[in-house]
Protein backbone atom coordinates (compact mmCIF):
# COMPACT_ATOMS: atom_id res chain seq x y z
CA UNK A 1 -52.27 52.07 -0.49
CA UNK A 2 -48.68 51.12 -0.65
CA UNK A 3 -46.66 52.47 -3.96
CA UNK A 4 -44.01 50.47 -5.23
CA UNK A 5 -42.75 53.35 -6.83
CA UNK A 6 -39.38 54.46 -5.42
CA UNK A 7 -39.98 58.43 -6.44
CA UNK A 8 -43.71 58.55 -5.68
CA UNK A 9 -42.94 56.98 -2.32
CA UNK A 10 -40.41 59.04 -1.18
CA UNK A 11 -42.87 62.37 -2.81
CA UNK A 12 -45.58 60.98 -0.36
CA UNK A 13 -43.67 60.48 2.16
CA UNK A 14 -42.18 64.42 2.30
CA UNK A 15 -45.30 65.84 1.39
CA UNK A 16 -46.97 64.03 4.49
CA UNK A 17 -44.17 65.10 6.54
CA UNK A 18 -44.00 68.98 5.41
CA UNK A 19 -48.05 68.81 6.18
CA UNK A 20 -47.16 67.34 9.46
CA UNK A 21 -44.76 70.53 10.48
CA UNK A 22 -47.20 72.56 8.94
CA UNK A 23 -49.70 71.64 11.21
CA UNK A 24 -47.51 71.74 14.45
CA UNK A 25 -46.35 75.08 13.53
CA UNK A 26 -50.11 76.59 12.83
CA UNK A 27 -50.94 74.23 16.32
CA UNK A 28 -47.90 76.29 17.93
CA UNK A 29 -48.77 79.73 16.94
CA UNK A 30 -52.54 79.73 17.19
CA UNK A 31 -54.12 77.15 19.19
CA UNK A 32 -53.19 76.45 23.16
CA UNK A 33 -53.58 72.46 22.21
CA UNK A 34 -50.09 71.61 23.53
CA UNK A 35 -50.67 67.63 24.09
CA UNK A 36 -51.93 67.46 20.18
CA UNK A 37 -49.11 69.66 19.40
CA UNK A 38 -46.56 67.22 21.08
CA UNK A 39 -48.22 64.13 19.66
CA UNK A 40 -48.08 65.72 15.90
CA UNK A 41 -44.53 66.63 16.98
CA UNK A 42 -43.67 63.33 17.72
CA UNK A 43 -45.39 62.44 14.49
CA UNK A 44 -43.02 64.07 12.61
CA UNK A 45 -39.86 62.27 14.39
CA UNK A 46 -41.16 59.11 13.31
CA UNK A 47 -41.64 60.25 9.66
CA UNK A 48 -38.25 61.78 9.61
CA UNK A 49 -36.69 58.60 10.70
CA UNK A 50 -38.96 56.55 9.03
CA UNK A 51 -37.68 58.65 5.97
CA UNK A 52 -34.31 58.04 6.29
CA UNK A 53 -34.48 54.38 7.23
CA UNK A 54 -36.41 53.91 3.66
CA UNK A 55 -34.14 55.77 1.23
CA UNK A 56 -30.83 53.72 3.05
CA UNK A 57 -32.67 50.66 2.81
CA UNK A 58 -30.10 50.00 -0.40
CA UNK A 59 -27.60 50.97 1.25
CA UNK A 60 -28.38 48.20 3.92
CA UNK A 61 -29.15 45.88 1.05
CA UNK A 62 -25.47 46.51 -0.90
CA UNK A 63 -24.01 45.73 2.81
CA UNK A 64 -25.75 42.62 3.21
CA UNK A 65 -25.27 41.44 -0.24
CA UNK A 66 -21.25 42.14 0.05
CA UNK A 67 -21.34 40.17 3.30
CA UNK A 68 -23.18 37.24 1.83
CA UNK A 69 -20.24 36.93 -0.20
CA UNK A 70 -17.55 37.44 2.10
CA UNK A 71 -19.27 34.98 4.65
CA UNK A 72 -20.27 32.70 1.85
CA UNK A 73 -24.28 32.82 2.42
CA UNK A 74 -26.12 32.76 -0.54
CA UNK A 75 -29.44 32.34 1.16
CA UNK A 76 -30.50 35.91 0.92
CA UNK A 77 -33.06 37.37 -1.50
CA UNK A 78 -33.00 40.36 -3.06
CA UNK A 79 -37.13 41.30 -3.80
CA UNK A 80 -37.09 44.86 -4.21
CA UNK A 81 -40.67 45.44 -2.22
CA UNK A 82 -41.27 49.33 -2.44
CA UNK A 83 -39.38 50.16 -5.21
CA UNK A 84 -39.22 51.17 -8.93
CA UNK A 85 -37.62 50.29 -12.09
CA UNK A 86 -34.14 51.04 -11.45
CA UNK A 87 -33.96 49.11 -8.18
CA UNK A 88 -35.64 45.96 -9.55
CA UNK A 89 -32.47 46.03 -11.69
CA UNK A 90 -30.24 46.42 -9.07
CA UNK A 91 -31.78 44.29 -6.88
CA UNK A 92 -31.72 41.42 -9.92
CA UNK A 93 -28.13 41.90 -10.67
CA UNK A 94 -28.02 41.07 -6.56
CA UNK A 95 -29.44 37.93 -7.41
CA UNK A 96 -27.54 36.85 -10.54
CA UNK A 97 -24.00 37.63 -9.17
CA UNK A 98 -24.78 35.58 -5.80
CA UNK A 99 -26.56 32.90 -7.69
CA UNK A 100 -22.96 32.99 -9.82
CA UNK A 101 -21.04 32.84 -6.52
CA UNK A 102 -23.78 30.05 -5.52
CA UNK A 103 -23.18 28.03 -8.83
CA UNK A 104 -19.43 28.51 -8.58
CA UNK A 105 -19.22 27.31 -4.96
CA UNK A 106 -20.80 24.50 -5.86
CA UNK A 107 -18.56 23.16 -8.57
CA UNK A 108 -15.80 23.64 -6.45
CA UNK A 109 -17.10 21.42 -3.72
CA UNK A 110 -18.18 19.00 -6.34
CA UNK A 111 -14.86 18.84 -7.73
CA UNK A 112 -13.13 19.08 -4.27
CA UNK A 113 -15.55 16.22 -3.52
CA UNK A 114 -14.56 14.27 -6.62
CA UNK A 115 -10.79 14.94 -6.45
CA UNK A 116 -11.23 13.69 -2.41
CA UNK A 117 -12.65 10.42 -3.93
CA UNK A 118 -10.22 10.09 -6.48
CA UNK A 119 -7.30 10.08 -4.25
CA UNK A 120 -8.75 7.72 -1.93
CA UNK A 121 -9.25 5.33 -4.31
CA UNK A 122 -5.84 5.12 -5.82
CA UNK A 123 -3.57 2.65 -5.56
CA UNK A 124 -0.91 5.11 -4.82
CA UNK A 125 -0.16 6.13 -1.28
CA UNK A 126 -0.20 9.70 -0.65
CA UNK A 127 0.88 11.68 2.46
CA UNK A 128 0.91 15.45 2.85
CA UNK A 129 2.07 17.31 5.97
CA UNK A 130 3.18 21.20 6.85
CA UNK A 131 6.49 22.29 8.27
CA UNK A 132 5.64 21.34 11.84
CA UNK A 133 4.59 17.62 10.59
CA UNK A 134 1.06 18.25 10.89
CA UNK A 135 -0.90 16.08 8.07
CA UNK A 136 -2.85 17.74 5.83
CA UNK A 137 -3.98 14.59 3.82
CA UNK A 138 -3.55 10.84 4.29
CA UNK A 139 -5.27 8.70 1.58
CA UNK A 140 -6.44 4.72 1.92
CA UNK A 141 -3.54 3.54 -0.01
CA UNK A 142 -0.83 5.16 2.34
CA UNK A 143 -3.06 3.99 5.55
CA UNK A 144 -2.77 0.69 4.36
CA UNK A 145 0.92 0.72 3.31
CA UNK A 146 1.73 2.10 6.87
CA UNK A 147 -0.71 -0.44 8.34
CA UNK A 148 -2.33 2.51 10.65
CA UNK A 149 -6.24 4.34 10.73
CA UNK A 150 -5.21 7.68 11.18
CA UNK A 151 -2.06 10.25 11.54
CA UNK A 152 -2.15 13.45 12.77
CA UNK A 153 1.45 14.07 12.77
CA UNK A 154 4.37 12.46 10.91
CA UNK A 155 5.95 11.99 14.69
CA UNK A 156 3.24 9.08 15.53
CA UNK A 157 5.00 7.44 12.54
CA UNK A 158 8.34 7.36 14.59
CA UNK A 159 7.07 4.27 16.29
CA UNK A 160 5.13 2.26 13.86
CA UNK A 161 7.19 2.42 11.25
CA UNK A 162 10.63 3.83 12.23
CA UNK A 163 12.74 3.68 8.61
CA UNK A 164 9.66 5.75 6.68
CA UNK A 165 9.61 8.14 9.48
CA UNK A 166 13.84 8.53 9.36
CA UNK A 167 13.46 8.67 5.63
CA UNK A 168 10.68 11.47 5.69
CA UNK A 169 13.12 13.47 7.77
CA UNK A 170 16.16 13.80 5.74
CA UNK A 171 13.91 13.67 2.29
CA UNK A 172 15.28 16.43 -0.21
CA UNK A 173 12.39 17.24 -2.68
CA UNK A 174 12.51 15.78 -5.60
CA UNK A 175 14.90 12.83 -4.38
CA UNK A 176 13.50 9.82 -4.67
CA UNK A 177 14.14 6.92 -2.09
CA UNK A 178 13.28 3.07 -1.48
CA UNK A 179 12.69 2.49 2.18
CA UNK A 180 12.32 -0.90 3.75
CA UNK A 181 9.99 -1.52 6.50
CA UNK A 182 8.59 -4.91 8.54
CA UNK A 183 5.01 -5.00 9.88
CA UNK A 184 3.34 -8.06 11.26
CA UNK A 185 6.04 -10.13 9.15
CA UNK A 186 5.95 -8.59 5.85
CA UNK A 187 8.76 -6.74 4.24
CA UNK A 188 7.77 -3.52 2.00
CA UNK A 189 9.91 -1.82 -0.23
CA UNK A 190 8.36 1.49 -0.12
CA UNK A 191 9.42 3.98 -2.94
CA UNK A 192 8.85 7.35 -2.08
CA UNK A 193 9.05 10.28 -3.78
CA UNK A 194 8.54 14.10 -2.37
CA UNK A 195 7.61 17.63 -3.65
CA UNK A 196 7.17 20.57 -1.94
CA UNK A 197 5.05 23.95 -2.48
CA UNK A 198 3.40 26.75 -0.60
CA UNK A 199 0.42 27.55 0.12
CA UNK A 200 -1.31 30.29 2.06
CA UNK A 201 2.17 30.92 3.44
CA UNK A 202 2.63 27.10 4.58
CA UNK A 203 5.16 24.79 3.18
CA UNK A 204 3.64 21.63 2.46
CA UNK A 205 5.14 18.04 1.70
CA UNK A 206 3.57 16.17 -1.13
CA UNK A 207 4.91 12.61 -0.72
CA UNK A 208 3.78 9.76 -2.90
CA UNK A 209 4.38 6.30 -2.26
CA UNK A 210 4.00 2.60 -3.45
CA UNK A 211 4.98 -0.78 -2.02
CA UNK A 212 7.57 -1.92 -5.27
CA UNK A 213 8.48 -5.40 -3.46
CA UNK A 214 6.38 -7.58 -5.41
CA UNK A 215 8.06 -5.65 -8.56
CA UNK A 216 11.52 -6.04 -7.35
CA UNK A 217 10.99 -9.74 -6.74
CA UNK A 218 9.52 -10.39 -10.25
CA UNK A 219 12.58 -8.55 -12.00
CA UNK A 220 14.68 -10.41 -9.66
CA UNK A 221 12.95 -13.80 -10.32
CA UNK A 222 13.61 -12.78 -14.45
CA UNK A 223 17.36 -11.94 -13.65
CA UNK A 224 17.90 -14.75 -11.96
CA UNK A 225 16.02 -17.37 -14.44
CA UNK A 226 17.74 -16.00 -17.90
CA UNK A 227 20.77 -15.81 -15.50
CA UNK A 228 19.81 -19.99 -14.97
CA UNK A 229 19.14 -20.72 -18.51
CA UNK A 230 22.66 -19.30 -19.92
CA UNK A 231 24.46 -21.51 -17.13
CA UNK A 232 22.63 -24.79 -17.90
CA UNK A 233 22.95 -24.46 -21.66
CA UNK A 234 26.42 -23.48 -21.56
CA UNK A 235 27.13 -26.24 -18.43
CA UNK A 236 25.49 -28.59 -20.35
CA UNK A 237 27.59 -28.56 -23.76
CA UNK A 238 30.74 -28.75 -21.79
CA UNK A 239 29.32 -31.93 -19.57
CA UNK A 240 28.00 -34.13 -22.13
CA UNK A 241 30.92 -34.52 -23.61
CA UNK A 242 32.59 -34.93 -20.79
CA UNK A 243 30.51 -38.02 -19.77
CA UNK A 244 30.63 -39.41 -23.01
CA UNK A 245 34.10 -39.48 -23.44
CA UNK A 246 34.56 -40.56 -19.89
CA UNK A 247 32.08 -43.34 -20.94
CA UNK A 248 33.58 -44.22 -24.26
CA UNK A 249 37.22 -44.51 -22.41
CA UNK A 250 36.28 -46.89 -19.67
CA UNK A 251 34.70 -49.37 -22.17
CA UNK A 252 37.59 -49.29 -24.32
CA UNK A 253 39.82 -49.71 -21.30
CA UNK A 254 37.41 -52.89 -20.90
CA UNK A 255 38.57 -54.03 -24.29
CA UNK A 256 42.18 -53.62 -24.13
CA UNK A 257 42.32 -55.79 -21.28
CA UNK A 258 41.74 -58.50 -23.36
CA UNK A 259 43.60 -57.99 -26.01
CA UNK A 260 47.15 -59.67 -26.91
CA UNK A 261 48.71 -56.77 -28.43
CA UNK A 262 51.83 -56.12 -27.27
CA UNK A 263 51.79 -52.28 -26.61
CA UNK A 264 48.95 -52.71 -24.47
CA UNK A 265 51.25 -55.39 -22.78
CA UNK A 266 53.39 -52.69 -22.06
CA UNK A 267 51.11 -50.59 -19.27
CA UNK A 268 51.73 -51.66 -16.10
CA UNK A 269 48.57 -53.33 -13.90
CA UNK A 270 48.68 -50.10 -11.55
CA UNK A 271 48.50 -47.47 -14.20
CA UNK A 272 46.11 -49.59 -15.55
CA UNK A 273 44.19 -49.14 -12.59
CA UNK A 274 44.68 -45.50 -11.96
CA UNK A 275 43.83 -45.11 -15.57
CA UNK A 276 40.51 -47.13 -14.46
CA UNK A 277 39.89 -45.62 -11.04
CA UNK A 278 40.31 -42.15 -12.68
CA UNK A 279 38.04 -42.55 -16.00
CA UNK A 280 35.45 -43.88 -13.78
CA UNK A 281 35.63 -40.98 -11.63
CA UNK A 282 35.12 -38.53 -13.67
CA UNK A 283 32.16 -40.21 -15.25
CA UNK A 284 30.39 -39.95 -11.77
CA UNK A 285 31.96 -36.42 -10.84
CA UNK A 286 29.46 -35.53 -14.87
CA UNK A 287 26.92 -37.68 -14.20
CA UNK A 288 27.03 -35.78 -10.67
CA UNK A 289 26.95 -32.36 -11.93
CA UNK A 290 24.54 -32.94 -14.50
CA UNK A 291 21.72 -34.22 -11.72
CA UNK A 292 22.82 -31.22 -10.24
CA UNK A 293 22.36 -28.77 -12.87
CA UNK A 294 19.18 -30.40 -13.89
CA UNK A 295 17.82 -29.95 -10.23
CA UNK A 296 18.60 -26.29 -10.81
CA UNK A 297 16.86 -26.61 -14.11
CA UNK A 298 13.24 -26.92 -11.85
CA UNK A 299 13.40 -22.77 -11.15
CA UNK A 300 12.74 -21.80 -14.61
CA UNK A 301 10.30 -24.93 -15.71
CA UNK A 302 7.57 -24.29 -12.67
CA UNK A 303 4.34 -25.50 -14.08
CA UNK A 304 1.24 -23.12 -14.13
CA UNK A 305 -0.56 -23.79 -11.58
CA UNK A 306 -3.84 -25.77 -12.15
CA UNK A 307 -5.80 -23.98 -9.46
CA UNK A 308 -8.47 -25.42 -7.39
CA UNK A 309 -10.82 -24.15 -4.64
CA UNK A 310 -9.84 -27.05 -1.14
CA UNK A 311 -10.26 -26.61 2.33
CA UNK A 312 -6.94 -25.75 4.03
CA UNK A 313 -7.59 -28.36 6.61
CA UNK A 314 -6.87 -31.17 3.68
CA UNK A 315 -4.62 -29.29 2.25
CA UNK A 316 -2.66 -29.90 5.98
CA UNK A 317 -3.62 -33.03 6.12
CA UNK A 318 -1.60 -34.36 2.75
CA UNK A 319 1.05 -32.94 3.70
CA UNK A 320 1.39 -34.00 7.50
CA UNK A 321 0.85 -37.62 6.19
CA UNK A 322 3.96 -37.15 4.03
CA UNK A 323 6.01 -35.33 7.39
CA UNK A 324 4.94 -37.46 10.36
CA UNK A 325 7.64 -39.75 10.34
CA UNK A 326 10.68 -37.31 10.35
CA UNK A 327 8.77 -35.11 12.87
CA UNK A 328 7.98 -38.28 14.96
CA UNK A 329 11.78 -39.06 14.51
CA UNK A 330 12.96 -35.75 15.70
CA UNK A 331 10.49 -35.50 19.00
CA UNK A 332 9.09 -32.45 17.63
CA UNK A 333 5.53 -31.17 18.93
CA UNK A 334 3.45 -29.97 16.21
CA UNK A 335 0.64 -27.92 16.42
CA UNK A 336 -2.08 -27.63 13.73
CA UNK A 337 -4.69 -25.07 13.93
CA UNK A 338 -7.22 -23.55 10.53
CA UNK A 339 -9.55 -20.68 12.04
CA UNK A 340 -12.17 -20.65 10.68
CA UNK A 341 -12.20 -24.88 10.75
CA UNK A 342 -13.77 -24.37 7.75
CA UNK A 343 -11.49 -21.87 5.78
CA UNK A 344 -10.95 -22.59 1.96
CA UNK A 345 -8.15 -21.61 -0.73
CA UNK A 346 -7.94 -20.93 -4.27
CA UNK A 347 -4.53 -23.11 -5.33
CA UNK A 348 -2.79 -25.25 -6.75
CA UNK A 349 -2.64 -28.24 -4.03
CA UNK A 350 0.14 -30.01 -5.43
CA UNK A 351 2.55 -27.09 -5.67
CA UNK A 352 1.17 -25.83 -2.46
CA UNK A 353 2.20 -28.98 -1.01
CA UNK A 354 5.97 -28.65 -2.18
CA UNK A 355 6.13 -25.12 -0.85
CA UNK A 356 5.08 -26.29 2.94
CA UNK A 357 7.21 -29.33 2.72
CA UNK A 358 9.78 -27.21 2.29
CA UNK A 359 9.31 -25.00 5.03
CA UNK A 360 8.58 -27.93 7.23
CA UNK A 361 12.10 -29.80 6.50
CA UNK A 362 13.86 -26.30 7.09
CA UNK A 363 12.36 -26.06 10.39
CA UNK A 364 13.18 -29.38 11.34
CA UNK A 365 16.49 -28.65 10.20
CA UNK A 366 16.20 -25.49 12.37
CA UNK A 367 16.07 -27.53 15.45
CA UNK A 368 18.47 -29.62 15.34
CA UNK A 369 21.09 -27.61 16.69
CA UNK A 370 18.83 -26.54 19.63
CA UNK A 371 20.23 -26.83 22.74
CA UNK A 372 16.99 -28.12 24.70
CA UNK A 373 16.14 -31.07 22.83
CA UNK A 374 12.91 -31.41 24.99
CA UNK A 375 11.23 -28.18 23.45
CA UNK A 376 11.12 -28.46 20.09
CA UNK A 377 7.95 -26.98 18.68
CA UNK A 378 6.58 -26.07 15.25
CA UNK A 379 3.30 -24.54 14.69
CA UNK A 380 1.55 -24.62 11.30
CA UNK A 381 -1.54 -22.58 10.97
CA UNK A 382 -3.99 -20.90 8.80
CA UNK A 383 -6.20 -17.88 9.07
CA UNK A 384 -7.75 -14.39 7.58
CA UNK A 385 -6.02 -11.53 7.96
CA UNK A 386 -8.09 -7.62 8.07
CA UNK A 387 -7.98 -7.67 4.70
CA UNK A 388 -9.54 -11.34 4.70
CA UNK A 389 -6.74 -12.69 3.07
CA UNK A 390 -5.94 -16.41 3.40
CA UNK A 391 -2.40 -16.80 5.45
CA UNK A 392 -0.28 -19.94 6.17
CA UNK A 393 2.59 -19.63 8.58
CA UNK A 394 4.82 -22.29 9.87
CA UNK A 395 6.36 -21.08 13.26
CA UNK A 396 9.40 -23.36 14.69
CA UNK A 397 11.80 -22.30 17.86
CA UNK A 398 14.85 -23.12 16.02
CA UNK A 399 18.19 -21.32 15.73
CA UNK A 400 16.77 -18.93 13.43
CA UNK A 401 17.93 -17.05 10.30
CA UNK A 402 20.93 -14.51 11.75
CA UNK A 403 20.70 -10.88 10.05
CA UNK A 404 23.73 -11.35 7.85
CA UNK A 405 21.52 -13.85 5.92
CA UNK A 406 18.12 -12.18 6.00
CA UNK A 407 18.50 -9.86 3.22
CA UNK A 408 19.92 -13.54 0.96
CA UNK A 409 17.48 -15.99 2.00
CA UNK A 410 15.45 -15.96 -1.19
CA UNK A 411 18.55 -15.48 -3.11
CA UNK A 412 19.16 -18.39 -5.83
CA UNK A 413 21.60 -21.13 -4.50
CA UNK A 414 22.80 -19.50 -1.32
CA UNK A 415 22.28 -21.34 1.69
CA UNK A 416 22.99 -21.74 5.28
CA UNK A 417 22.94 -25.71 5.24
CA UNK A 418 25.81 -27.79 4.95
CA UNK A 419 24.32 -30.30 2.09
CA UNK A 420 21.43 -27.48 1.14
CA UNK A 421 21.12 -26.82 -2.78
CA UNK A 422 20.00 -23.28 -1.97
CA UNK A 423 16.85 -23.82 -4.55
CA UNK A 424 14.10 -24.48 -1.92
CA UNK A 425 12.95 -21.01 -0.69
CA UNK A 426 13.57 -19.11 -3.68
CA UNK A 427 11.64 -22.04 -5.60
CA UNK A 428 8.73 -21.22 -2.76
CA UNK A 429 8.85 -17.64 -3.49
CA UNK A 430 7.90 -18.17 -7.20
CA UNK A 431 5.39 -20.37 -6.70
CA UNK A 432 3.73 -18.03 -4.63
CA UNK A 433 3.71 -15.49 -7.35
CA UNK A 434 2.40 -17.65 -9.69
CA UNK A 435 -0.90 -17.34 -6.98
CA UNK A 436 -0.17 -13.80 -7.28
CA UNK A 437 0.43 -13.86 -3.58
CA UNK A 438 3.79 -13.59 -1.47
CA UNK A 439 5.83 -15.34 1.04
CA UNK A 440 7.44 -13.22 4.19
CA UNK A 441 9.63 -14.06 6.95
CA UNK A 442 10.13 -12.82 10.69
CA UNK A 443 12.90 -14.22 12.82
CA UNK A 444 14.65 -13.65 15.96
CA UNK A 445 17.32 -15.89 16.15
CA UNK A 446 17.21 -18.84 18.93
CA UNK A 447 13.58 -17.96 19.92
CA UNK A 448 11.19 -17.71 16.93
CA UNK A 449 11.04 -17.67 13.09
CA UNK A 450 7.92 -17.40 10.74
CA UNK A 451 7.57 -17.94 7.21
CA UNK A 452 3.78 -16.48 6.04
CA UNK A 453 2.41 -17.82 2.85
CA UNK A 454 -0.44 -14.78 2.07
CA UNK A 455 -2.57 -15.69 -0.55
């Protein structure tokens, strides 16, 4: 029978081992049985060790339970087979303070797990790298902002997106920057903003970032229209007048002619005339300028768009019947393509319609100038983008937009035409916020330029 006891155990155990060397000393001394003497000698090695191995048998069990927790193994037991009272209560404070270690572990993970899923899912870009540009953590957001899948060092970024990786370089923490960068046609304002810390004797870059473009272009689209509205209304009072006096002065110039009175007698047929010719210029120069100012007026009375689900392939179609005869006229080559044939878009058709129209008559304008006169070509397509996104591009080899100009082409009345009003792009770029979409531009002058519509 086996005694759980710890103290009646151990008594056993030395009382069967002093009867053992009893016996081999009696076996010894008085008998000539020398091969039953060694075997009962050997006996009593194996009880001796067998001894020993059973009383630091907690001794092996504190080891083991220290190294579960250094290695982090909590799949131990602690029993306590063969022994009493006071070793059941050591052996079930084993248990609690690894099933504590256990329990804590798992929180962690569980909130290492959640805090991994919450920074994947935010909007906000986050990159974190160690002295030697080795990333730590990359989330979705700043994957998607840097158009790439993965980064293992901040020096892959040297090549796919130059200005982020300059700007990473020379950040100071706590400075916050705005870098601009260009992938696949699309300008990003990126604004980025570093910290740094230590940890585990490692400095580490926290950088955050977001793509503020679409913000920038809203605040500039408000500038600009309260800018709009204090010109017109104070234009506005100052013309009318203007025209109506200018108005009021030719017709009574109309009645004096006819009158007898001898003062009017007195003007002479040429001032007369100048009188005329001037009064009735100045009536066209404010009738002039207030068409003008009321064509102006459309960038801050844009109608909300009425939104509709078409196929883009109609949507091409109305407005290639409106173009044909100044592209025929210029012996352009157009080239139409909508993959998939069947792709649809959520807009409003009509104001749709005056954003590609205008894109289509700066093109043509675009190649005018060009020197081969047998090659003009525009393309106008229509696809999904990886984030199955609906894009429209027009695509024309014309003279292109030249880099002094690029950073002003959505600007409010700037342009690069002789008789342009300067309204036309930045009218486009509105409209395509009000689809809560955006409108980009790549160009290399004299070989290519492409206006995207993403929607």
């Amino acid at each position: 029978m086996i005694y759980k006891n710890f103290r009646i155990n151990c008594l056993i155990r030395v009382i069967i081992l002093a009867l053992s060397i009893f016996l081999f000393v009696h076996l010894l001394l008085y008998t000539s049985l020398y091969v039953t003497s060694f075997i009962v000698g050997l006996t009593i090695l194996i009880q001796i060790f067998a001894l020993i191995y059973f009383v630091e048998k907690t001794n092996r069990d504190l080891t083991r339970f220290l190294s579960s927790i250094k290695y982090s193994d909590f799949t131990f037991s602690f029993s306590g087979s063969l022994k009493g009272k006071s070793f059941q209560v050591l052996n079930q404070a084993f248990s609690e303070v690894l099933s504590e270690f256990q329990r804590t572990r798992t929180e962690k993970e569980e909130q290492y797990r959640y805090l991994q899923t919450v920074v994947q899912h935010i909007g906000l870009g986050i990159l974190s790298f160690d002295q030697n540009g080795e990333v730590d953590l990359i989330n979705t957001a700043a994957k998607r902002l840097l158009k790439i899948t993965h980064l293992k060092n901040i020096s892959s970024l040297a090549v796919s997106a130059p200005p982020f990786y300059e700007a990473l370089r020379k950040l100071s923490p706590s400075e916050k920057v705005l870098v601009k960068i260009e992938s696949e046609g699309e300008t990003m304002t990126l604004s980025v903003y570093p910290t740094e810390f230590k940890m585990r004797q490692r400095s580490i870059t926290l950088v955050s970032m977001q793509n503020i473009e679409s913000e920038l272009a809203e605040q500039e689209m408000a500038a600009w229209q309260k800018l709009i509205r204090v010109l017109t209304h104070e234009i506005m009072n100052s013309v009318t007048p203007i025209a109506s006096l200018a108005s009021t002065i030719r017709d009574m110039m109309a009645q004096t002619e006819l009158s007898t009175d001898g003062r009017i007698d007195a003007v002479s047929p040429d001032m007369k005339n100048d009188i005329r010719e001037a009064v009735v210029t100045i009536e066209k120069r404010s009738q002039g300028l207030l068409h003008f100012i009321d064509a102006y007026r459309s960038l801050t009375r844009i109608p909300v768009p009425d939104f509709q689900i078409i196929p883009v392939s109609n949507l091409f179609s109305r407005v290639l019947s409106l173009m044909k005869e100044q592209i025929e006229k210029n012996d352009i080559r157009l080239t139409v393509a909508v993959e998939p044939a069947s792709l649809e878009v959520t807009t409003d058709p009509d104001l749709i319609e005056q954003v590609l129209i205008n894109l289509l008559l700066n093109a043509i304008q675009a190649l005018e100038n060009r020197p081969d006169v047998n090659d003009k070509k525009i393309d106008l397509q229509s696809y999904l983008n990886e984030q199955d996104r609906v894009i429209i591009s027009v695509t024309d080899n014309g003279t292109g937009i030249s880099d002094d100009a690029k950073d002003r082409i959505f600007t409010p009345f700037f342009t690069t035409k002789k008789t342009g009003s300067g309204i036309g792009l930045n009218l486009s770029r509105q409209i395509m916020r009000l689809h809560k979409g955006n409108i980009s531009f790549h160009s290399v002058p004299n070989e290519r330029t492409t206006f995207n519509l993403r929607f």
